[in-house]
C-alpha atoms as a PDB file:
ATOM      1  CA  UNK A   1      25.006  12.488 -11.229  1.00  0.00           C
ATOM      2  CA  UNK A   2      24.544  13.832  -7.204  1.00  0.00           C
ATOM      3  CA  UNK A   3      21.282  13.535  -5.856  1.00  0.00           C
ATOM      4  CA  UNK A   4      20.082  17.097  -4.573  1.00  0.00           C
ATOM      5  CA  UNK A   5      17.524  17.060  -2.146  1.00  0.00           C
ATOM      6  CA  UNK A   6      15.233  19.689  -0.493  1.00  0.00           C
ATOM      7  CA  UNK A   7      16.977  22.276   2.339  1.00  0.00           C
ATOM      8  CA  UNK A   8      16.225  21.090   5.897  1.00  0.00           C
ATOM      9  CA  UNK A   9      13.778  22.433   7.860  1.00  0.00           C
ATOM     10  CA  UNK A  10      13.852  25.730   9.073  1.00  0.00           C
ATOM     11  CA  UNK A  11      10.634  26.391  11.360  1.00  0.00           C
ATOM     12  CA  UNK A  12       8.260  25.264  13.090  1.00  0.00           C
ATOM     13  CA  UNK A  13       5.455  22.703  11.804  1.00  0.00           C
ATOM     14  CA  UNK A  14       2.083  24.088  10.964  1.00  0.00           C
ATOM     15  CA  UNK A  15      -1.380  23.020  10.830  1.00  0.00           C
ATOM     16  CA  UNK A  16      -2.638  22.847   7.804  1.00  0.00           C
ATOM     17  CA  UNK A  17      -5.970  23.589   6.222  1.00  0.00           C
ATOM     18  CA  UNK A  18      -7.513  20.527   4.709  1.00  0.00           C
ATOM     19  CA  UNK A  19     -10.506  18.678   2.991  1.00  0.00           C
ATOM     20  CA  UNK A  20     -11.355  15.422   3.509  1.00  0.00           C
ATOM     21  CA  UNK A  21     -14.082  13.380   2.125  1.00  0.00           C
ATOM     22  CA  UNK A  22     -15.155   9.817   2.098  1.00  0.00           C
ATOM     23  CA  UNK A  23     -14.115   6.727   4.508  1.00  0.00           C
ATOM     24  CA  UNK A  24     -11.800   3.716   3.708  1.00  0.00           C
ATOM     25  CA  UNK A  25      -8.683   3.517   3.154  1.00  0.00           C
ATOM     26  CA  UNK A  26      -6.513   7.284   3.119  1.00  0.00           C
ATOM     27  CA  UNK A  27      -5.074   8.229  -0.158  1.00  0.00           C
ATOM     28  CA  UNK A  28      -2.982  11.966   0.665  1.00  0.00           C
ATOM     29  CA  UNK A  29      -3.878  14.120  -2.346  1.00  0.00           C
ATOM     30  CA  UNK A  30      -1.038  16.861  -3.132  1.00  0.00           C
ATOM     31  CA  UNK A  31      -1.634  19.879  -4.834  1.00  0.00           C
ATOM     32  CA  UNK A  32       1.081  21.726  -7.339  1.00  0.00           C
ATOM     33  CA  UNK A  33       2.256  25.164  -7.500  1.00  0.00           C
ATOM     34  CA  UNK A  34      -0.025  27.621  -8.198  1.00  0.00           C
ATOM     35  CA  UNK A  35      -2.732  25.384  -6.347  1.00  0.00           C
ATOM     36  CA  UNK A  36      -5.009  25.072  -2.876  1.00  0.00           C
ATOM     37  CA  UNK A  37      -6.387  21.357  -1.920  1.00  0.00           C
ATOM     38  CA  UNK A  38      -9.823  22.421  -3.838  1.00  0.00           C
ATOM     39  CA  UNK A  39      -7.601  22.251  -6.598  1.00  0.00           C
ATOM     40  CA  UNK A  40      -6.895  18.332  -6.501  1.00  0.00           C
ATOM     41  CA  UNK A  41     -11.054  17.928  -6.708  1.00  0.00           C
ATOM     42  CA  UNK A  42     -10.883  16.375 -10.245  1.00  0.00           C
ATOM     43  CA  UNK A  43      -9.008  13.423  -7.865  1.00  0.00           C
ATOM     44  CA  UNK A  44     -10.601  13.557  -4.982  1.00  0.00           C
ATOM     45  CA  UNK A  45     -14.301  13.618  -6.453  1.00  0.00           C
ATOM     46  CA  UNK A  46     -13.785   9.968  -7.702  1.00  0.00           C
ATOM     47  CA  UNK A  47     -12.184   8.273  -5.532  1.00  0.00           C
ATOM     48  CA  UNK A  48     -13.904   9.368  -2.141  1.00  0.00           C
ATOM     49  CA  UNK A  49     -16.501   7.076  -3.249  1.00  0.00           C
ATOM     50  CA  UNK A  50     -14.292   3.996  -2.437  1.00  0.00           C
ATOM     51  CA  UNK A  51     -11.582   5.915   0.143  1.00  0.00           C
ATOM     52  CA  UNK A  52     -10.908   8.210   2.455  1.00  0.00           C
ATOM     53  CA  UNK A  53      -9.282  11.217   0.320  1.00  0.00           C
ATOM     54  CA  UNK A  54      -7.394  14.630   2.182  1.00  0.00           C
ATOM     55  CA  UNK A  55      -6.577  17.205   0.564  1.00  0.00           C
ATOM     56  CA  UNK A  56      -4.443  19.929   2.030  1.00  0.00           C
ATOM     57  CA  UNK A  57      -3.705  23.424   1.547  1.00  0.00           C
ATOM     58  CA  UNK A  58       0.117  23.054   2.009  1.00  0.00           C
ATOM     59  CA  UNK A  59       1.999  25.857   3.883  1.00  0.00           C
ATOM     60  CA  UNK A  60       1.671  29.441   1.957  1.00  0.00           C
ATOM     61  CA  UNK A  61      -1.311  28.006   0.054  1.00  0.00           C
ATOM     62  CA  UNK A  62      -5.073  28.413  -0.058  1.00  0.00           C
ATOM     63  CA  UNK A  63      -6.080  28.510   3.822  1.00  0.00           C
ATOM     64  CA  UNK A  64      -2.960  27.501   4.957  1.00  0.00           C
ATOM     65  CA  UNK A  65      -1.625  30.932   6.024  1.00  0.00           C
ATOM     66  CA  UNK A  66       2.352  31.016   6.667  1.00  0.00           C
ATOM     67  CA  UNK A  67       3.551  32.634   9.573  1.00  0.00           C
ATOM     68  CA  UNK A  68       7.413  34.087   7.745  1.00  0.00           C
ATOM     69  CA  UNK A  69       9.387  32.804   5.403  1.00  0.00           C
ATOM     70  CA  UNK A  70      10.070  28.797   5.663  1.00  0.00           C
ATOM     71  CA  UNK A  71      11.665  26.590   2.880  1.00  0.00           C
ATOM     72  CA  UNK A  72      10.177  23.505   0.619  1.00  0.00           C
ATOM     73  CA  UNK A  73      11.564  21.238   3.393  1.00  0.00           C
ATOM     74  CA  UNK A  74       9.361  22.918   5.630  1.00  0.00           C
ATOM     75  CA  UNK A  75       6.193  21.097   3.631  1.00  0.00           C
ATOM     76  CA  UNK A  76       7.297  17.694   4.575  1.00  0.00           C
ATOM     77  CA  UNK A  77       6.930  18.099   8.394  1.00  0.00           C
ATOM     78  CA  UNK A  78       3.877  19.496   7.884  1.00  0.00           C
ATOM     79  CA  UNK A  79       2.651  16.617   5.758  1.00  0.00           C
ATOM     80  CA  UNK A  80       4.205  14.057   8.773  1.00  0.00           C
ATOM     81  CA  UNK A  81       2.366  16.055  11.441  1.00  0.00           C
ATOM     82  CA  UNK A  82      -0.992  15.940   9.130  1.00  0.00           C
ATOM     83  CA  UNK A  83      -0.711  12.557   8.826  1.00  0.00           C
ATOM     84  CA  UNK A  84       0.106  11.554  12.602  1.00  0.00           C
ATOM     85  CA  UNK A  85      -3.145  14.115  13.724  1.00  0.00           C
ATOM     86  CA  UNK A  86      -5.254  12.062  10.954  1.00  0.00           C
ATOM     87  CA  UNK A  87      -4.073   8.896  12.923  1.00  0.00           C
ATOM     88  CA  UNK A  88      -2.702   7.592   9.657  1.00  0.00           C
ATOM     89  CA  UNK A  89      -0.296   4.730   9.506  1.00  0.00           C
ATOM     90  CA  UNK A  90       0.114   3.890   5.757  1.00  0.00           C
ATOM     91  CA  UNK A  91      -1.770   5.740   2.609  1.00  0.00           C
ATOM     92  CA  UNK A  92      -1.685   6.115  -1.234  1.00  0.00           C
ATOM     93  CA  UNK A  93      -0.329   9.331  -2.142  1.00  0.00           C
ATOM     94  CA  UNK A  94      -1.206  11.340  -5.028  1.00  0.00           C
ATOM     95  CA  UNK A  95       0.521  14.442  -6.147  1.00  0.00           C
ATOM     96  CA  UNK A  96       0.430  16.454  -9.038  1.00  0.00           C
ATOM     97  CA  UNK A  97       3.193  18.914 -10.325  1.00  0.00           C
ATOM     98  CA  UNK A  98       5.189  20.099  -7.294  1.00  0.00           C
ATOM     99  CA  UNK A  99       2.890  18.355  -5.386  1.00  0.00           C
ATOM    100  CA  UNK A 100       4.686  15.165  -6.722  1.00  0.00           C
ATOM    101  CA  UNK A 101       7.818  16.446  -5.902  1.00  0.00           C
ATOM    102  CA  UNK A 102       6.683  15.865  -2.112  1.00  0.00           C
ATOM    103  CA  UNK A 103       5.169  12.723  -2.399  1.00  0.00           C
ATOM    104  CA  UNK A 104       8.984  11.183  -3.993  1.00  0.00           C
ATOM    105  CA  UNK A 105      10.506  13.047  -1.107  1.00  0.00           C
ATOM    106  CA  UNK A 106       7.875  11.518   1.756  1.00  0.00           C
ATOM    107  CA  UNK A 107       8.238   7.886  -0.196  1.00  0.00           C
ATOM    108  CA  UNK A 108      11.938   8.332   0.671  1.00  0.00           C
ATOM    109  CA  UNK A 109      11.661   9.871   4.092  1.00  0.00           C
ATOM    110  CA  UNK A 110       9.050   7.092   5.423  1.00  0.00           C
ATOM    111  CA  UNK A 111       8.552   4.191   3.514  1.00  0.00           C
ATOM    112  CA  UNK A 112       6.710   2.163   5.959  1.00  0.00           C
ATOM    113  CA  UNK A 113       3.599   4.821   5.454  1.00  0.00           C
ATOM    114  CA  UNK A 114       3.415   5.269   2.065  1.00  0.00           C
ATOM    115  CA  UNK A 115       1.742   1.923   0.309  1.00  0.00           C
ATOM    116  CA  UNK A 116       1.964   3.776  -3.481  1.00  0.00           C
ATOM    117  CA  UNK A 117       2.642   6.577  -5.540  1.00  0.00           C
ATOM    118  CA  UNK A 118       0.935   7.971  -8.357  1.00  0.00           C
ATOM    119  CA  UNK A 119       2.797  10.722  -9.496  1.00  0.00           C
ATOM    120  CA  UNK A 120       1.289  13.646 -11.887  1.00  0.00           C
ATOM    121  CA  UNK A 121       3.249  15.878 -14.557  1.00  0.00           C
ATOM    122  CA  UNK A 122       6.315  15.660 -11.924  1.00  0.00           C
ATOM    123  CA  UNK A 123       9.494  14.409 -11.890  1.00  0.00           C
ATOM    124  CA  UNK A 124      12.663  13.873  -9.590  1.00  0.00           C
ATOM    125  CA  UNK A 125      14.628  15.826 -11.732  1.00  0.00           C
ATOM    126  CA  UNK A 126      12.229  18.145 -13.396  1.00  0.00           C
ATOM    127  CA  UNK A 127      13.181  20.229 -16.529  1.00  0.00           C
ATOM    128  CA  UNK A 128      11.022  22.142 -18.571  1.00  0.00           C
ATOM    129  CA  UNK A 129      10.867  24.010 -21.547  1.00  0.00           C
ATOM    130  CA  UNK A 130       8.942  26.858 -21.110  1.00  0.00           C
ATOM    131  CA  UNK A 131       9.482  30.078 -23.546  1.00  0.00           C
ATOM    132  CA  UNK A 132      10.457  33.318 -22.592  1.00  0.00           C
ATOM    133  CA  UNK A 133       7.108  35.398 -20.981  1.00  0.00           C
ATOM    134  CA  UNK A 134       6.309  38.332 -22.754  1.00  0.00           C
ATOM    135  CA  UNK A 135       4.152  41.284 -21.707  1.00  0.00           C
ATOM    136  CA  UNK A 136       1.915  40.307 -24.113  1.00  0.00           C
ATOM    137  CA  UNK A 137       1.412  36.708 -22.585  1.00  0.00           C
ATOM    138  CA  UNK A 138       0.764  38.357 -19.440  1.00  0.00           C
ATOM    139  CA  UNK A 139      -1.533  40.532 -20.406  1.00  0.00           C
ATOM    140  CA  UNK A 140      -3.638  38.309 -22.302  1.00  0.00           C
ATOM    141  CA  UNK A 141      -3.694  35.671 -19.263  1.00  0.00           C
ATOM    142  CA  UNK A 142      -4.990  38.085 -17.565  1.00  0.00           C
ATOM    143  CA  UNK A 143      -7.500  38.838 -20.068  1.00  0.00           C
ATOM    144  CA  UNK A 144      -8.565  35.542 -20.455  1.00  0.00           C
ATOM    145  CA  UNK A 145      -8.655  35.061 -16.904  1.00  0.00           C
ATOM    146  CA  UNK A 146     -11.040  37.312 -15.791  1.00  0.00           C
ATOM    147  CA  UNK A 147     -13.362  36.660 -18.794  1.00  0.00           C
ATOM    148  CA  UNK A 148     -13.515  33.255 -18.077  1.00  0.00           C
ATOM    149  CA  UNK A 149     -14.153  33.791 -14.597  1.00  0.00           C
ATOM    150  CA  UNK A 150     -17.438  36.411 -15.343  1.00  0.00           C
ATOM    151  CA  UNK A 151     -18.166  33.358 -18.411  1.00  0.00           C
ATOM    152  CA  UNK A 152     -16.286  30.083 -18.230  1.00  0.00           C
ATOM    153  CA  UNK A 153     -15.941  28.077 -21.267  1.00  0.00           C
ATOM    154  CA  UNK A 154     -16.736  31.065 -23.846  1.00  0.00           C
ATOM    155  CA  UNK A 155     -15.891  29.975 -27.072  1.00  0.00           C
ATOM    156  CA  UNK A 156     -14.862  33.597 -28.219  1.00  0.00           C
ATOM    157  CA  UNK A 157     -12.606  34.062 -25.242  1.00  0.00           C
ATOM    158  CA  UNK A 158     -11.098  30.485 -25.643  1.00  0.00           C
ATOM    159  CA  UNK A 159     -10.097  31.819 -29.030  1.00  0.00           C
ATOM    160  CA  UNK A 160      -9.332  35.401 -29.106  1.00  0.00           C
ATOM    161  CA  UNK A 161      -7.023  35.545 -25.682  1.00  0.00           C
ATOM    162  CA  UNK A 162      -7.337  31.754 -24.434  1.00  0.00           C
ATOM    163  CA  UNK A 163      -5.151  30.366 -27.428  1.00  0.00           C
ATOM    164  CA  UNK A 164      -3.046  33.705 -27.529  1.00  0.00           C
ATOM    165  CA  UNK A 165      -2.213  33.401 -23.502  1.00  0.00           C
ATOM    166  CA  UNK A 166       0.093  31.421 -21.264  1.00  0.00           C
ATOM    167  CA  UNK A 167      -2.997  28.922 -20.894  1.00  0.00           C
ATOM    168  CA  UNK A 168      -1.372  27.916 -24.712  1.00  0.00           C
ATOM    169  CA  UNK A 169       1.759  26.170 -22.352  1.00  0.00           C
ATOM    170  CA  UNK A 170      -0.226  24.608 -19.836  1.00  0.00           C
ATOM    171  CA  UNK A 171      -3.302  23.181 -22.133  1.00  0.00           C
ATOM    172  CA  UNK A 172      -3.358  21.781 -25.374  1.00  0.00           C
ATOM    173  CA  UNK A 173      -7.238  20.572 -25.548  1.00  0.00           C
ATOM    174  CA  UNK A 174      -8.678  23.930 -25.297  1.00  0.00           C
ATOM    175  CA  UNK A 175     -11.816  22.815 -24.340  1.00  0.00           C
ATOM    176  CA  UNK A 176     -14.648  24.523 -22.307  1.00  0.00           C
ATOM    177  CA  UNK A 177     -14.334  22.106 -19.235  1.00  0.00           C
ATOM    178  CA  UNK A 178     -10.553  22.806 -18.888  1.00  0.00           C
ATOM    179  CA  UNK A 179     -11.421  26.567 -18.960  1.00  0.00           C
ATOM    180  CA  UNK A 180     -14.507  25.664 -16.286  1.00  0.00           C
ATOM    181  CA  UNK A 181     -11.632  24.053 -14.268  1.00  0.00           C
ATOM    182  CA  UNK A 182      -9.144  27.528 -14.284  1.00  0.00           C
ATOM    183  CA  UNK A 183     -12.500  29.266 -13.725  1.00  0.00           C
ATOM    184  CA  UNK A 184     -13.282  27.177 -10.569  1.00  0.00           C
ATOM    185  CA  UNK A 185      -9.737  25.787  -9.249  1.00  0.00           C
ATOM    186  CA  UNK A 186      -7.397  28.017 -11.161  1.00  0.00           C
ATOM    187  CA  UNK A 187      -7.475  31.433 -10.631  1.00  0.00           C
ATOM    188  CA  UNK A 188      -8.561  31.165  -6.677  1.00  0.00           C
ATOM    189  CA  UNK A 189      -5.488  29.215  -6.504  1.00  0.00           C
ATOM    190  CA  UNK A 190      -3.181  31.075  -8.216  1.00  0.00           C
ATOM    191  CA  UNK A 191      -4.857  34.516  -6.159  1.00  0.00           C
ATOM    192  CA  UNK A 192      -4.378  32.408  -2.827  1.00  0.00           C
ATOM    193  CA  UNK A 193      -1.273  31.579  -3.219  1.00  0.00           C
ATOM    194  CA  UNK A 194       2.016  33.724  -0.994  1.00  0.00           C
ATOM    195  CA  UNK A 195       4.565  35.237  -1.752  1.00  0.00           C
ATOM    196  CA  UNK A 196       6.372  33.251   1.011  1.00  0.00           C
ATOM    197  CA  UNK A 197       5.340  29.972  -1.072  1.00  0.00           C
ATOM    198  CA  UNK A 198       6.453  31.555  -4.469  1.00  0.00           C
ATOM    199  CA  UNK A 199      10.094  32.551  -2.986  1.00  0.00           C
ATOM    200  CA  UNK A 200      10.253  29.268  -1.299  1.00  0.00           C
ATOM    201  CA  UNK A 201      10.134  27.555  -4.797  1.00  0.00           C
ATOM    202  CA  UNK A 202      12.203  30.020  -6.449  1.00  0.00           C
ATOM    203  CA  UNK A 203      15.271  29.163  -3.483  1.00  0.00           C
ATOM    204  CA  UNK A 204      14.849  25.182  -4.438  1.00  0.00           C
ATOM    205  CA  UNK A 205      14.850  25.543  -8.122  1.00  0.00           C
ATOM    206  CA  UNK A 206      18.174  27.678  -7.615  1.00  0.00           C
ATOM    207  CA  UNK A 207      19.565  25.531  -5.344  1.00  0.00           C
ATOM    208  CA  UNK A 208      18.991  22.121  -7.754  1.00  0.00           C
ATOM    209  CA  UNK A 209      17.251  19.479  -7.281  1.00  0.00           C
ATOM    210  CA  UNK A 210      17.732  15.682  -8.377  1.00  0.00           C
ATOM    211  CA  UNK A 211      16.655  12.563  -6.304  1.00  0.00           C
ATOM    212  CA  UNK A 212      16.764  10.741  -9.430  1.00  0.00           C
ATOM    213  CA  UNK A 213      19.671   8.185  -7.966  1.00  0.00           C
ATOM    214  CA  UNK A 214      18.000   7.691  -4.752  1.00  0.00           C
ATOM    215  CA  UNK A 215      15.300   6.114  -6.232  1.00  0.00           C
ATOM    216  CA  UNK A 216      15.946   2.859  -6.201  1.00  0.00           C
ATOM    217  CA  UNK A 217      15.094   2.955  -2.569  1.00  0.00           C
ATOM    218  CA  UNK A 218      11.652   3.527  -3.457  1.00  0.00           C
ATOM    219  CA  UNK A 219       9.654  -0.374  -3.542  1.00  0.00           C
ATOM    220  CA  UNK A 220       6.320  -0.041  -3.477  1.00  0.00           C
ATOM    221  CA  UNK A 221       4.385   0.013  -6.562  1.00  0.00           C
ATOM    222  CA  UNK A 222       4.380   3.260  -8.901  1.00  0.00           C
ATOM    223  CA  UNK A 223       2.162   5.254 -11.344  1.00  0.00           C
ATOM    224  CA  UNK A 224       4.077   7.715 -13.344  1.00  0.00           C
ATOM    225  CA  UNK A 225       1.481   9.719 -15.745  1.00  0.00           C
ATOM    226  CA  UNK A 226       2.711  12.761 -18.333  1.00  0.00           C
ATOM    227  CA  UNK A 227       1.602  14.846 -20.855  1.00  0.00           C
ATOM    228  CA  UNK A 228       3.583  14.856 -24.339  1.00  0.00           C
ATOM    229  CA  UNK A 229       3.204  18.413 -24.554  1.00  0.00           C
ATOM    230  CA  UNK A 230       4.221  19.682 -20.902  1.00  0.00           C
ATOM    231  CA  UNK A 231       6.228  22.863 -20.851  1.00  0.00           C
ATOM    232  CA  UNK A 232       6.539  22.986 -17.124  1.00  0.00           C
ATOM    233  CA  UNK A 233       7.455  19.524 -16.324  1.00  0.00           C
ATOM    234  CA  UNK A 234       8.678  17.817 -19.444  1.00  0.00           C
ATOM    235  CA  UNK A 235       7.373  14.353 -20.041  1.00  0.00           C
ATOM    236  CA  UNK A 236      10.990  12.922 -21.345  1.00  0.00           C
ATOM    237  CA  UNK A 237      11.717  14.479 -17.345  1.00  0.00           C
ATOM    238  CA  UNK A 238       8.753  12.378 -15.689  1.00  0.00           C
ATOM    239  CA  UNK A 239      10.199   9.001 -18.082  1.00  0.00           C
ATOM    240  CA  UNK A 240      13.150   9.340 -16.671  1.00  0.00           C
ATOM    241  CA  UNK A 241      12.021   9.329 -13.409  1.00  0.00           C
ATOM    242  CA  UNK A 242       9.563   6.443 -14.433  1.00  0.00           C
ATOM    243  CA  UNK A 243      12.789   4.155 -15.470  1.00  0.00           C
ATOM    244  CA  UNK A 244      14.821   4.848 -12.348  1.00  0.00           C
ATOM    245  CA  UNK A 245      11.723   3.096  -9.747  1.00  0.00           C
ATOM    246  CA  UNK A 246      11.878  -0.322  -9.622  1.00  0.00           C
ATOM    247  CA  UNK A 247       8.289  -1.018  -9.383  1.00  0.00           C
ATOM    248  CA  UNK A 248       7.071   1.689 -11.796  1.00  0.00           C
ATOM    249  CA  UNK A 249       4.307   1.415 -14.590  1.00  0.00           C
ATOM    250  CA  UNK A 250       4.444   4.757 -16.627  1.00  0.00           C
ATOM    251  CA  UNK A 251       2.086   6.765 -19.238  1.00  0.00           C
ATOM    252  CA  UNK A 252       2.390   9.286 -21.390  1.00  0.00           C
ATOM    253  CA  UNK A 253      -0.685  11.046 -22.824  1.00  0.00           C
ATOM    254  CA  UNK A 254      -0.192  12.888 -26.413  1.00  0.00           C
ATOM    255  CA  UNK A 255      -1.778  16.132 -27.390  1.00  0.00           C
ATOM    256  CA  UNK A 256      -1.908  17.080 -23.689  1.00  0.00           C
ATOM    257  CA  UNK A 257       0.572  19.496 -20.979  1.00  0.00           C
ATOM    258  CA  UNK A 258       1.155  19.974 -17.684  1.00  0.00           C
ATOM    259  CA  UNK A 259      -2.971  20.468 -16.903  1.00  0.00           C
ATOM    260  CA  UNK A 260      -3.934  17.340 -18.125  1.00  0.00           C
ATOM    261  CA  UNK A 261      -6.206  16.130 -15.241  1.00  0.00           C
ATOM    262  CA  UNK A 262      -8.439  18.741 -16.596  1.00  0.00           C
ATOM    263  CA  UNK A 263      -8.266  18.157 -20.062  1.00  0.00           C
ATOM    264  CA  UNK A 264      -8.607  14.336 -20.095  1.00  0.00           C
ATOM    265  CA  UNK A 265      -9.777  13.467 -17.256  1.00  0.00           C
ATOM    266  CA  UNK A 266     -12.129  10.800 -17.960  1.00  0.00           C
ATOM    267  CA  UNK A 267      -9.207   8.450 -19.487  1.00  0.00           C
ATOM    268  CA  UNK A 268      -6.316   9.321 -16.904  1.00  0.00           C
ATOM    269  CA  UNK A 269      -9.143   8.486 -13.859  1.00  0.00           C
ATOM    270  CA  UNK A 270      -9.496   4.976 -15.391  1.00  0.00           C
ATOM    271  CA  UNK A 271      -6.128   4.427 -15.901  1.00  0.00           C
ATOM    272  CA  UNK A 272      -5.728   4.849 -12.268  1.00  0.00           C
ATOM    273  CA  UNK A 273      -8.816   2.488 -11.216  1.00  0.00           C
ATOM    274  CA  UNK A 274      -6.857   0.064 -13.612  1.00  0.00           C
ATOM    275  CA  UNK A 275      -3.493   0.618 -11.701  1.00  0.00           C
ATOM    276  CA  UNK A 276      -5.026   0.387  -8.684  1.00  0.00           C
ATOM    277  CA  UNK A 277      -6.974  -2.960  -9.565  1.00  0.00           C
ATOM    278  CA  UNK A 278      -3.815  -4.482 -10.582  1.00  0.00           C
ATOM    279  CA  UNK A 279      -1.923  -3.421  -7.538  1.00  0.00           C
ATOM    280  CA  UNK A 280      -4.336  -3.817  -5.070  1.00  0.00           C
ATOM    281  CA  UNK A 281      -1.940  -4.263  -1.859  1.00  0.00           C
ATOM    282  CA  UNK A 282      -1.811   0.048  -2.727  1.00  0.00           C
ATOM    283  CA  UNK A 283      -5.108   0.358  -0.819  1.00  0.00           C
ATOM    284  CA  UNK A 284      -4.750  -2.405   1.872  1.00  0.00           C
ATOM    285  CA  UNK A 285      -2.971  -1.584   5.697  1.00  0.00           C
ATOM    286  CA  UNK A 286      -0.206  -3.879   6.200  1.00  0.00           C
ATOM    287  CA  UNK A 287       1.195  -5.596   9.555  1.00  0.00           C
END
């Protein structure tokens, strides 16, 4: 099995858009596709208390304006530069959906500044099973959307279009604070994100990817987290990935997809504070 990693880089690094919050120790928070750095706040909320949390807008997303066309690739010198203007050594990176796609690739890239990984609904080989999208699914997203938006968490929209949309692929615990997350984080995200950004993704899934045999040159302690029910990312995807680190703990929530920080929230926060008790060298500079 080859690994296939992301295309080079293509243009020039850009300054990137980002919130940070708290002091301590830096954990990098990465946002997924469809997504802005506002988006990772379910994260970021907790654990500024005890460290110092960024969250960008990568390239193409949220305030992070792209100048042209640029590939994924493009993302990682971006993160570098971030990190080097931060004055950032070593950090705990977080990232969620595509944004854990970046974090695998930085762990591999620079090693001596990344102290853990907890990866979100990702994978290093992702696979999904998402069904065909109708015009009907589209139309009642959109519904749903916008409804939720005027009134988040209505009951009556939850289960007249909420159920019947795409939200059905992405949720299973169709419960009004998910929907106040899509009404807050989602749709801004989804309406700030490019078309550069969208095409970008499209030329990497078409080109492969697969860093699942290079992973064995990531050491430093890993938390691999899944939903049973993911469409998008598969969680039999993220295991695999899980059983190729060698210093990888791994869980896999049931009755939840690919949105799970929003629909359990409260249990996958303190599974990290538990992870990150037990490893705490994660959240401590080194030589």
């Amino acid at each position: 099995m080859p690994s296939q990693s992301l295309a080079v880089q293509t243009s020039a690094v850009q300054t990137l858009s980002v919130q940070v919050s708290g002091s301590g120790y830096p954990m990098l928070c990465l946002h997924g596709h469809p997504g802005t750095g506002r988006s990772m706040s379910v994260f970021t909320e907790h654990f500024s208390s005890r460290f110092k949390t960024l969250a960008p807008d990568l390239r193409g997303y949220g305030r992070s304006r792209p100048a042209g066309e640029f590939q994924l690739a493009d993302h990682l010198s971006d993160l570098e530069a971030l990190l080097d203007t931060q004055n950032i050594s070593q950090c705990l990176l977080l990232g969620w959906s595509l944004g854990g796609i970046f974090a695998i690739e930085l762990a591999l890239r620079y090693p001596e500044r990344i102290s853990g990984l907890i990866l979100v609904a990702t994978a290093a080989r992702p696979w999904g099973s998402h069904p065909k999208i109708t015009w009907q699914d589209n139309l009642f997203t959109g519904i749903a959307s916008v409804l939720n938006k005027l009134r988040p968490g209505w009951d009556w929209n939850i289960e007249t279009f909420g159920k019947r949309s795409l939200y059905r692929y992405l949720i299973q615990q169709h419960t009004s604070a998910a929907y106040q997350h899509l009404a807050d984080e989602g749709m801004s995200a989804y309406l700030q994100t490019s078309g550069a950004a969208t095409r970008a993704l499209n030329r990497a899934i078409q080109g492969g990817y697969n860093r699942v045999p290079d992973l064995h040159q990531i050491h430093c302690p890993v938390l691999v987290l899944a939903g049973a029910e993911d469409r998008h990312i598969t969680a039999p995807a993220s295991l695999e990935t899980a059983q190729a680190l060698p210093n990888c703990e791994s869980c896999c929530y049931p009755n939840v997809a690919h949105l799970f920080p929003w629909e359990i929230s409260e249990q996958m926060l303190q599974d990290m504070d538990q992870w990150i008790a037990k490893h705490p060298a994660v959240v401590q500079f080194t030589g």
